[in-house]
N, C-alpha and C. Protein backbone atom coordinates (compact mmCIF):
# COMPACT_ATOMS: atom_id res chain seq x y z
N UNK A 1 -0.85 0.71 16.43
CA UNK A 1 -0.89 0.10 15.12
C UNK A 1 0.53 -0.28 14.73
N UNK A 2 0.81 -1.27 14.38
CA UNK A 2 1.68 -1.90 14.01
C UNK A 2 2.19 -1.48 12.54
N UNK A 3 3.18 -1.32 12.25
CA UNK A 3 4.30 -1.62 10.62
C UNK A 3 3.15 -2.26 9.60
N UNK A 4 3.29 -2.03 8.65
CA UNK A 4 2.80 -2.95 7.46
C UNK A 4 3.56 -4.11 6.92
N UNK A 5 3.19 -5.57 6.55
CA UNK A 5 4.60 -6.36 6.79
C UNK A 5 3.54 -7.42 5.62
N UNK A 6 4.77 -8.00 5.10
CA UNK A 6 4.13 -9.05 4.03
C UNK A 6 3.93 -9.26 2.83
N UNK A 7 4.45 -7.41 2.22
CA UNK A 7 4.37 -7.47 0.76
C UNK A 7 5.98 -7.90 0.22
N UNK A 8 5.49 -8.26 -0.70
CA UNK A 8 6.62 -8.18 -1.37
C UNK A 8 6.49 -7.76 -2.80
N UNK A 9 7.27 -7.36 -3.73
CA UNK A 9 6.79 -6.65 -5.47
C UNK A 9 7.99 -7.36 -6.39
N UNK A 10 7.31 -7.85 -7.34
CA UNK A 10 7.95 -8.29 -8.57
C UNK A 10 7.72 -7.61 -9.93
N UNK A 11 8.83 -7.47 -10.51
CA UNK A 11 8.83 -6.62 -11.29
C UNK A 11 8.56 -7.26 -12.80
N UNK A 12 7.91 -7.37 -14.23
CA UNK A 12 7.27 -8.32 -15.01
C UNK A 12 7.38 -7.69 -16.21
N UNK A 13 8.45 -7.25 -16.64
CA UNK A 13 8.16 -6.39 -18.09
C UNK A 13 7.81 -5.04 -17.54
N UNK A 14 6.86 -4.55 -17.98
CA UNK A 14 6.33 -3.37 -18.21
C UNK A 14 5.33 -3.08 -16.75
N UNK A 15 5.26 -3.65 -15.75
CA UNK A 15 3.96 -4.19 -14.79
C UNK A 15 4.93 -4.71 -13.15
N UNK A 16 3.71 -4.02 -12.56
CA UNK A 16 4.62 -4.20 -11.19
C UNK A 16 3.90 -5.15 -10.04
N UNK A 17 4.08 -6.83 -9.97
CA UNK A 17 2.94 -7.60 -9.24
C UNK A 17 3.09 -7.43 -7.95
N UNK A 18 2.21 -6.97 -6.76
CA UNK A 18 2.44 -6.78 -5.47
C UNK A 18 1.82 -7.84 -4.78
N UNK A 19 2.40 -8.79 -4.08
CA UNK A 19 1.69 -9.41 -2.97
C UNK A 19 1.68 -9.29 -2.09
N UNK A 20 0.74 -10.08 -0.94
CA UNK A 20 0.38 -9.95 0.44
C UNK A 20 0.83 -11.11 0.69
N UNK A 21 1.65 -11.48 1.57
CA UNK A 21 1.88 -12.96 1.94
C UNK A 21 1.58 -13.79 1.24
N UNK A 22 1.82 -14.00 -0.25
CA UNK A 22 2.27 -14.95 -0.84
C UNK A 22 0.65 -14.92 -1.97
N UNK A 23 -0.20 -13.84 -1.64
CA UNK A 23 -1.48 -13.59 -2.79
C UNK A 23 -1.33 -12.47 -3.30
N UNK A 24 -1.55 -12.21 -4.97
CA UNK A 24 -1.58 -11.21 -5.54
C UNK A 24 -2.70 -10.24 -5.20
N UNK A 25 -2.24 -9.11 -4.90
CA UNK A 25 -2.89 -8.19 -4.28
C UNK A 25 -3.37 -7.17 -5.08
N UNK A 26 -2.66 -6.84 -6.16
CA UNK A 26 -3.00 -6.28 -7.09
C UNK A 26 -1.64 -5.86 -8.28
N UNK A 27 -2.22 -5.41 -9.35
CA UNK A 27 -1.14 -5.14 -10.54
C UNK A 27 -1.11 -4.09 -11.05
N UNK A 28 0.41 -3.46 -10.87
CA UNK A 28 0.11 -1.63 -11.87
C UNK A 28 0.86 -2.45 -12.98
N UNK A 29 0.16 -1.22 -13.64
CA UNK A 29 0.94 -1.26 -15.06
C UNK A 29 0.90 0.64 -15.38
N UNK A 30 1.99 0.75 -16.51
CA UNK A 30 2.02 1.56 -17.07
C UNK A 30 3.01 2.80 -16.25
N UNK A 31 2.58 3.98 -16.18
CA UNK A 31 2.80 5.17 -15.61
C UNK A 31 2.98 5.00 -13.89
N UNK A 32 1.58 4.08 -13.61
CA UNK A 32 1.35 3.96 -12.14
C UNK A 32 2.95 3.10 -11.48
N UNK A 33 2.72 1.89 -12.62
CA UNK A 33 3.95 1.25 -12.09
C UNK A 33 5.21 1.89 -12.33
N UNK A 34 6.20 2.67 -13.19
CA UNK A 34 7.03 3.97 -13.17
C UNK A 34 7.27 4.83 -11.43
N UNK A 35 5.75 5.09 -11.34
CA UNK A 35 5.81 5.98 -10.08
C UNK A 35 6.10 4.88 -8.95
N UNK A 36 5.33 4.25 -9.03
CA UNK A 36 5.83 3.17 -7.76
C UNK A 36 7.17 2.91 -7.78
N UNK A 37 7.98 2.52 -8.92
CA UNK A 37 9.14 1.83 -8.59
C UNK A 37 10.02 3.35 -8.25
N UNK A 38 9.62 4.25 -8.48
CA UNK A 38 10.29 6.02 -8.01
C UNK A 38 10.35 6.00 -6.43
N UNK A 39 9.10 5.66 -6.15
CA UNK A 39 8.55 6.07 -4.64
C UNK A 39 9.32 5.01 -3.83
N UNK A 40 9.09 3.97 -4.32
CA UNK A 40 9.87 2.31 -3.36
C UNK A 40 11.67 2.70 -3.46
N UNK A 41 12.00 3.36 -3.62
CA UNK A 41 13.41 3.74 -3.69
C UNK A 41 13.25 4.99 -2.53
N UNK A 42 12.49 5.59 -2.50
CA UNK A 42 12.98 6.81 -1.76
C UNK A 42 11.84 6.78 -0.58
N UNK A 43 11.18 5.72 -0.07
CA UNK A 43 10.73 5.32 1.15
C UNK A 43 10.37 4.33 1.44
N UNK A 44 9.38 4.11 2.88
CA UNK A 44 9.44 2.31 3.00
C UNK A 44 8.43 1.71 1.56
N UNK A 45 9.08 0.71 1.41
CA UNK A 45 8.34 0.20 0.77
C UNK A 45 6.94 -0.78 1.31
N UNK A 46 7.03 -1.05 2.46
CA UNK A 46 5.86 -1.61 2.81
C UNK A 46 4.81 -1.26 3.30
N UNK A 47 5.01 -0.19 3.58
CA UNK A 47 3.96 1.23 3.32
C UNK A 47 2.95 1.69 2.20
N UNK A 48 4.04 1.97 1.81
CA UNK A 48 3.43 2.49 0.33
C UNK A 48 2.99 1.22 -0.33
N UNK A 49 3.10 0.10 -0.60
CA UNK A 49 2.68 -1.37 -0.67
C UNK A 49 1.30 -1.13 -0.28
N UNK A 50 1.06 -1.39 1.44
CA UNK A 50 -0.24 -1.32 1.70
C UNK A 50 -1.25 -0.18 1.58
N UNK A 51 -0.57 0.88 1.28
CA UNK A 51 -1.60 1.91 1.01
C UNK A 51 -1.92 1.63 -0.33
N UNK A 52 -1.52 1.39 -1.31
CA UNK A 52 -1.68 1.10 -2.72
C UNK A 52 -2.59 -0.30 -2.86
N UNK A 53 -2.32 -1.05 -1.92
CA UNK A 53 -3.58 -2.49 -1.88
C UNK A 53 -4.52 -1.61 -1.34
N UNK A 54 -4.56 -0.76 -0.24
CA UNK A 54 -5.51 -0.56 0.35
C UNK A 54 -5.27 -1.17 1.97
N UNK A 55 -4.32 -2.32 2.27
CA UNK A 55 -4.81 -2.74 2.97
C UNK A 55 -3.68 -2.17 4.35
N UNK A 56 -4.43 -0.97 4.77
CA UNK A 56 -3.73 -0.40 6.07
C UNK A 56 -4.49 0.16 7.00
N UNK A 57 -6.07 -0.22 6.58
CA UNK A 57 -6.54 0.38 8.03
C UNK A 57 -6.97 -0.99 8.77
N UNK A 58 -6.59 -0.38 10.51
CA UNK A 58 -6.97 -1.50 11.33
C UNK A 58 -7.60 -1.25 12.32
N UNK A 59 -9.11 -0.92 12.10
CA UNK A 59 -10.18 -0.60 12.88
C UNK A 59 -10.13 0.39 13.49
N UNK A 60 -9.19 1.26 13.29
CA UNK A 60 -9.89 2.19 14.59
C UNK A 60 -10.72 3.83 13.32
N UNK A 61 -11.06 3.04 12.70
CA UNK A 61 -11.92 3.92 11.64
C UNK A 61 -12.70 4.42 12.31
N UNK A 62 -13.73 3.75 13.18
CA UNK A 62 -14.73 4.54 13.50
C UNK A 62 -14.50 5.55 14.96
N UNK A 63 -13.49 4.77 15.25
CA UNK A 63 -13.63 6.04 16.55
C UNK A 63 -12.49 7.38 16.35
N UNK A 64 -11.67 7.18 15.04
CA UNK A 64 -11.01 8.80 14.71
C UNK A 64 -12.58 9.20 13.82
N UNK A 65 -13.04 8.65 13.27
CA UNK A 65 -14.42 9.41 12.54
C UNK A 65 -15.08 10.22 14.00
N UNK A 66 -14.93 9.58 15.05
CA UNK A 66 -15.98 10.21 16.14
C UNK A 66 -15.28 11.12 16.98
N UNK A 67 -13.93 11.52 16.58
CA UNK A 67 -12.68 12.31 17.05
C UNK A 67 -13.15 14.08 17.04
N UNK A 68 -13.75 14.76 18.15
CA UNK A 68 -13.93 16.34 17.45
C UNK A 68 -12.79 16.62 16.81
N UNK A 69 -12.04 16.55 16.35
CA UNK A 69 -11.06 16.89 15.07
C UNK A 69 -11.41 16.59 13.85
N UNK A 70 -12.40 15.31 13.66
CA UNK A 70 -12.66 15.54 12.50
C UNK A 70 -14.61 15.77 12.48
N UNK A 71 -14.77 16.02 13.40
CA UNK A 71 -16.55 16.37 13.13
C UNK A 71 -16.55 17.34 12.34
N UNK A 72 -18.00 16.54 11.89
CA UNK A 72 -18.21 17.64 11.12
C UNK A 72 -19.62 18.68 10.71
C-alpha cells in the first residue's frame, strides 16, 4: 500500500477545507478543526487527511477480515 497523496487543507476563518486532488472532501469546523490543525503539526499530514476523509482503505479489506488474527 502506498503513502496517501493529494490532499491538501485550507484554512477559512473558523473551518478547515480539505481536498482530494483539487475536490472538497470534506469540512471541519469548530473544536474538530482546532484538533486537526494540533495533529497536522506534529505528524504527516496526509495521513491524517485521508483517515479523516475516510479515504485510506485500498482493498485488501476483505482478506485482513479473513486473517485468523482477526476471526472471530
Amino acid at each position: 500500500m502506498g503513502a496517501p497523496s493529494g490532499f491538501e487543507f485550507v484554512v477559512r476563518g473558523d473551518e478547515v477545507v480539505i481536498r482530494h486532488r483539487g475536490a472538497t472532501a470534506t469540512v471541519l469546523r469548530g473544536t474538530r478543526a482546532s484538533e486537526f490543525l494540533t495533529q497536522v503539526e506534529q505528524g504527516d499530514a496526509q495521513l491524517l487527511m485521508a483517515r479523516i476523509t475516510g479515504n485510506y482503505r485500498r482493498g485488501n479489506e476483505r482478506t485482513a477480515r479473513q486473517h485468523p488474527r482477526n476471526a472471530r
